[in-house]
C-alpha atoms as a PDB file:
ATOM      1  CA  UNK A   1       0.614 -66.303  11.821  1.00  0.00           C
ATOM      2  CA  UNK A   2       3.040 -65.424  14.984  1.00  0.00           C
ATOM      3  CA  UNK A   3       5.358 -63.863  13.110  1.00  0.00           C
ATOM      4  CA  UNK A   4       2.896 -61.353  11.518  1.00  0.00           C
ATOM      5  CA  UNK A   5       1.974 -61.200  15.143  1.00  0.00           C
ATOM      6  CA  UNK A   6       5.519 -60.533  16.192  1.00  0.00           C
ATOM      7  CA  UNK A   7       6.249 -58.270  12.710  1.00  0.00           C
ATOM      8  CA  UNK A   8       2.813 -56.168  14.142  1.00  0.00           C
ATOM      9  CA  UNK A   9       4.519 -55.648  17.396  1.00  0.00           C
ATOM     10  CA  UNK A  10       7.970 -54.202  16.527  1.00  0.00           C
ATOM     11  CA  UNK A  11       5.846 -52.226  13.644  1.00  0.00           C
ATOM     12  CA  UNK A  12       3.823 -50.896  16.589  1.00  0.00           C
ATOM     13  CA  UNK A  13       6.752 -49.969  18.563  1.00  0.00           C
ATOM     14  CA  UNK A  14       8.424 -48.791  15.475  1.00  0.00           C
ATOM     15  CA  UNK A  15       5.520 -46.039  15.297  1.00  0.00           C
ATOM     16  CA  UNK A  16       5.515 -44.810  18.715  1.00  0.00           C
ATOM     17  CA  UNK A  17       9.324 -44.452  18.654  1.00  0.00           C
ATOM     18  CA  UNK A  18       9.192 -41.988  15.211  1.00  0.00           C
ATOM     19  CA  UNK A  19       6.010 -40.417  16.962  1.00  0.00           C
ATOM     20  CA  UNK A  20       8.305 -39.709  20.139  1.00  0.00           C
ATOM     21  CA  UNK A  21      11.262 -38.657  17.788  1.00  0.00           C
ATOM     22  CA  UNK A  22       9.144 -36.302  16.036  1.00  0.00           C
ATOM     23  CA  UNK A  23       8.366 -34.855  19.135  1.00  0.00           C
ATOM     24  CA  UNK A  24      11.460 -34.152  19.730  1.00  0.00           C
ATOM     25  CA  UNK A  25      12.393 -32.306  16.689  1.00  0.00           C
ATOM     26  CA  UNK A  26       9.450 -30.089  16.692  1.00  0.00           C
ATOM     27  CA  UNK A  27       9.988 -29.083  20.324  1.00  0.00           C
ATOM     28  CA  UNK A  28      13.300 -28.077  19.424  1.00  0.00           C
ATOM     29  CA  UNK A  29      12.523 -26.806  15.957  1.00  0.00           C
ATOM     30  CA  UNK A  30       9.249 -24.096  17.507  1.00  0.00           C
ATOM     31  CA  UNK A  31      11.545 -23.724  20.834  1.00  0.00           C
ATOM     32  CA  UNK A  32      14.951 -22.621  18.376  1.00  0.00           C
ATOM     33  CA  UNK A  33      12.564 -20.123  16.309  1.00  0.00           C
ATOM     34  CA  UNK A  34      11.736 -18.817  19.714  1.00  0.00           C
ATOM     35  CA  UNK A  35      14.975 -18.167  20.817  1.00  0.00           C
ATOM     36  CA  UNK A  36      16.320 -16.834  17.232  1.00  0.00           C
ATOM     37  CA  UNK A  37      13.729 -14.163  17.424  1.00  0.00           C
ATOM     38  CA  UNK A  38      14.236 -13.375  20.856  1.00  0.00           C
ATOM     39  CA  UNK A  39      17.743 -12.752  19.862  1.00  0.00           C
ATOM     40  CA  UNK A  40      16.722 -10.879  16.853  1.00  0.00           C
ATOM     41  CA  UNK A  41      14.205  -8.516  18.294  1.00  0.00           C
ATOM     42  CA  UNK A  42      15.642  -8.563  22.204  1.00  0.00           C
ATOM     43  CA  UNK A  43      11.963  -9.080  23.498  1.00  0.00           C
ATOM     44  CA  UNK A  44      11.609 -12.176  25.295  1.00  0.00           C
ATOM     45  CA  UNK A  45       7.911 -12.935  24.223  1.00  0.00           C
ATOM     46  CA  UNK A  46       8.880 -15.256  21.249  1.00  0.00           C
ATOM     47  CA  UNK A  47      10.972 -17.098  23.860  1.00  0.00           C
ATOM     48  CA  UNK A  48       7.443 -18.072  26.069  1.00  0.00           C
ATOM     49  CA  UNK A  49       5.770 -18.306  22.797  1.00  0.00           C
ATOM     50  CA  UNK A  50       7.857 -20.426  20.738  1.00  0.00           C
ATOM     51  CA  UNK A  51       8.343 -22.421  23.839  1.00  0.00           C
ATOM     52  CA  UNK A  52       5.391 -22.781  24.668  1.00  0.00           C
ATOM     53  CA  UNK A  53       3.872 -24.171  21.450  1.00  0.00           C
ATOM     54  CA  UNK A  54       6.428 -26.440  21.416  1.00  0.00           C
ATOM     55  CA  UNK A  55       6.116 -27.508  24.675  1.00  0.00           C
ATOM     56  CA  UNK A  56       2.274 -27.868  23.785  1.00  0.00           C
ATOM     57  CA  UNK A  57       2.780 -29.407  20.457  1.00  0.00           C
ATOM     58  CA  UNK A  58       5.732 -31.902  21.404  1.00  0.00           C
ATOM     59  CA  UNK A  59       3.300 -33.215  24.960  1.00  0.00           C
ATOM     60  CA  UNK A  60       0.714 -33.701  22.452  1.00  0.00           C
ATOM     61  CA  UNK A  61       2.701 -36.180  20.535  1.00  0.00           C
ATOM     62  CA  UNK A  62       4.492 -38.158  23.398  1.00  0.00           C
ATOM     63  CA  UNK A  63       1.063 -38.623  24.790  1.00  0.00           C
ATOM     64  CA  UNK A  64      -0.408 -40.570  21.421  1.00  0.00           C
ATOM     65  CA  UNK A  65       3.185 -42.155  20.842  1.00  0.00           C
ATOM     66  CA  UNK A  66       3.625 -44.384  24.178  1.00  0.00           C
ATOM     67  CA  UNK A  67       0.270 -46.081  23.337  1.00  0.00           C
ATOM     68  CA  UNK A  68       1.877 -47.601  20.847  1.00  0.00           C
ATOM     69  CA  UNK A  69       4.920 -48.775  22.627  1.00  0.00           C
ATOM     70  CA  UNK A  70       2.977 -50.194  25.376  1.00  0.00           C
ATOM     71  CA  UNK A  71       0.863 -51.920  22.938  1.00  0.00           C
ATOM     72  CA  UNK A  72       3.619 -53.376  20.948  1.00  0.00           C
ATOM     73  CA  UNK A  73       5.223 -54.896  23.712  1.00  0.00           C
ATOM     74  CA  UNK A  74       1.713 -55.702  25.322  1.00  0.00           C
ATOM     75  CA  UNK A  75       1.382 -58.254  21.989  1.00  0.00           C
ATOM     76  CA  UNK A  76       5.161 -59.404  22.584  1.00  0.00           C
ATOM     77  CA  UNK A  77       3.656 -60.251  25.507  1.00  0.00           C
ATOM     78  CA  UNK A  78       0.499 -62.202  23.931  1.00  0.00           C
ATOM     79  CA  UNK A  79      -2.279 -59.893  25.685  1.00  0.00           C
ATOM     80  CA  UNK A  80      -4.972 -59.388  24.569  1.00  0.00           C
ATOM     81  CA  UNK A  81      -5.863 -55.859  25.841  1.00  0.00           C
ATOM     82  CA  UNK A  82      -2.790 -55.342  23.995  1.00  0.00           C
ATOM     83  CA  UNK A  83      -4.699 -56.659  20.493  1.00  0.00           C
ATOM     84  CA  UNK A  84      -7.607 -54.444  21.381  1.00  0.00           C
ATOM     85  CA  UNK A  85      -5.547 -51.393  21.524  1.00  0.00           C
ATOM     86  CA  UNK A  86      -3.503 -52.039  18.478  1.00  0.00           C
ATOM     87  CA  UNK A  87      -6.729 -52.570  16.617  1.00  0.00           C
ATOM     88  CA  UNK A  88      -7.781 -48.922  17.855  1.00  0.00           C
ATOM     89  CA  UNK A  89      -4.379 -47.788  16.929  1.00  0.00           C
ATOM     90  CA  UNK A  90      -4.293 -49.254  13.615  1.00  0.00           C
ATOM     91  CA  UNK A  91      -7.653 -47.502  12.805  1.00  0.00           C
ATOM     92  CA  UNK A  92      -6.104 -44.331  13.912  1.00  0.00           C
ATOM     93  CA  UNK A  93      -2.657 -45.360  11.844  1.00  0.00           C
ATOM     94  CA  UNK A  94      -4.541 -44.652   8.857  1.00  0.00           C
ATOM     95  CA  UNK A  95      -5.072 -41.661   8.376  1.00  0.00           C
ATOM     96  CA  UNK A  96      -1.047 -40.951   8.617  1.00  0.00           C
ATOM     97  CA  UNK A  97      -0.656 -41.396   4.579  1.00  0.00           C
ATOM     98  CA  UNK A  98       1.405 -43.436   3.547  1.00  0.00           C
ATOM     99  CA  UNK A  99       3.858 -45.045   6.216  1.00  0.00           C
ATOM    100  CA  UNK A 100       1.180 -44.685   8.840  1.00  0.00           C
ATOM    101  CA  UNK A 101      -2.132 -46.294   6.116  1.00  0.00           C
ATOM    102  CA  UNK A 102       0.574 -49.411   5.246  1.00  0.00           C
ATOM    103  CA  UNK A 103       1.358 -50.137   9.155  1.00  0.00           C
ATOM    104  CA  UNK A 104      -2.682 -49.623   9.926  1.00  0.00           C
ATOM    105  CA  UNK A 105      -3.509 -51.931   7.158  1.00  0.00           C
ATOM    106  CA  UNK A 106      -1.417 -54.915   7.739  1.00  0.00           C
ATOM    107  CA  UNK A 107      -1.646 -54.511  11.494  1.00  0.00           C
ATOM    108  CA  UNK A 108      -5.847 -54.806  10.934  1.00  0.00           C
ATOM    109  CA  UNK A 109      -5.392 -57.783   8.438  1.00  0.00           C
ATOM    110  CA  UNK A 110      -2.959 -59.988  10.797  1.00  0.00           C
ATOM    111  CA  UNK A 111      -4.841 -58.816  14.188  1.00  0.00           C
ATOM    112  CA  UNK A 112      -8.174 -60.304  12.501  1.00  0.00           C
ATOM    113  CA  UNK A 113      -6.895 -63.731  11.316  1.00  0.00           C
ATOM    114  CA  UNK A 114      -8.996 -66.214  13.008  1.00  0.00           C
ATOM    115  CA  UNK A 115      -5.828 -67.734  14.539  1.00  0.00           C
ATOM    116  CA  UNK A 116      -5.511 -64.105  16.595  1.00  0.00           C
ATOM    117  CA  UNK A 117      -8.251 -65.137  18.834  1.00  0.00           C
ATOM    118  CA  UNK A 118      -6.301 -68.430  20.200  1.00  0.00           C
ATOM    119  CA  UNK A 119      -3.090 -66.661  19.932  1.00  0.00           C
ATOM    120  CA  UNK A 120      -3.681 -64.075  22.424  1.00  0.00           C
ATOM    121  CA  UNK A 121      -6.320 -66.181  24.801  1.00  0.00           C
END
């Protein structure tokens, strides 16, 4: 069971780091359409918009990716506040259809193994 453990963790980690990379591309992405239209129309109220969102939009998604990088190296780390918050993130994982439901699903089925209890004690 410590390797689904260990599989659980990088998968965790795995998620936050596409979360944070996603971020990334729609800041840039709402921040470029800003700027395009700015150029286009020469008023610089797309600019603040566009930037704005994305600003918005990109915090939003930083913010729910580094709990699961903290909690992917907290069960590296056999915690077991880290197993807690996987759990919690796993529940939350599945709603993301389909890469998101898979991760959520095998995360919930290794993290309640009755060996997870002595694991992370």
């Amino acid at each position: 069971m410590e390797q689904h453990f260990k599989v659980v963790a990088v998968l965790q980690i795995v998620m936050g780091c596409l979360s944070l990379s996603l971020a990334f591309v729609i800041f840039s992405i709402v921040a470029g359409v800003g700027v395009v239209a700015t150029a286009a129309s020469g008023n610089r109220l797309p600019l603040l918009i566009g930037g704005g969102v994305g600003l918005i939009a990109g915090t939003i998604l930083v913010v729910l990716a580094l709990p699961s990088i903290v909690a992917g190296i907290g069960l590296l780390r056999r915690r077991e506040w880290a197993r807690i918050l996987t759990i919690v993130l796993s529940i939350l994982h599945l709603l993301h259809v389909p890469l998101g439901t898979i991760v959520g699903v095998y995360s919930l089925w290794a993290l309640f193994q009755p060996d997870a209890n002595s694991y992370f004690n």
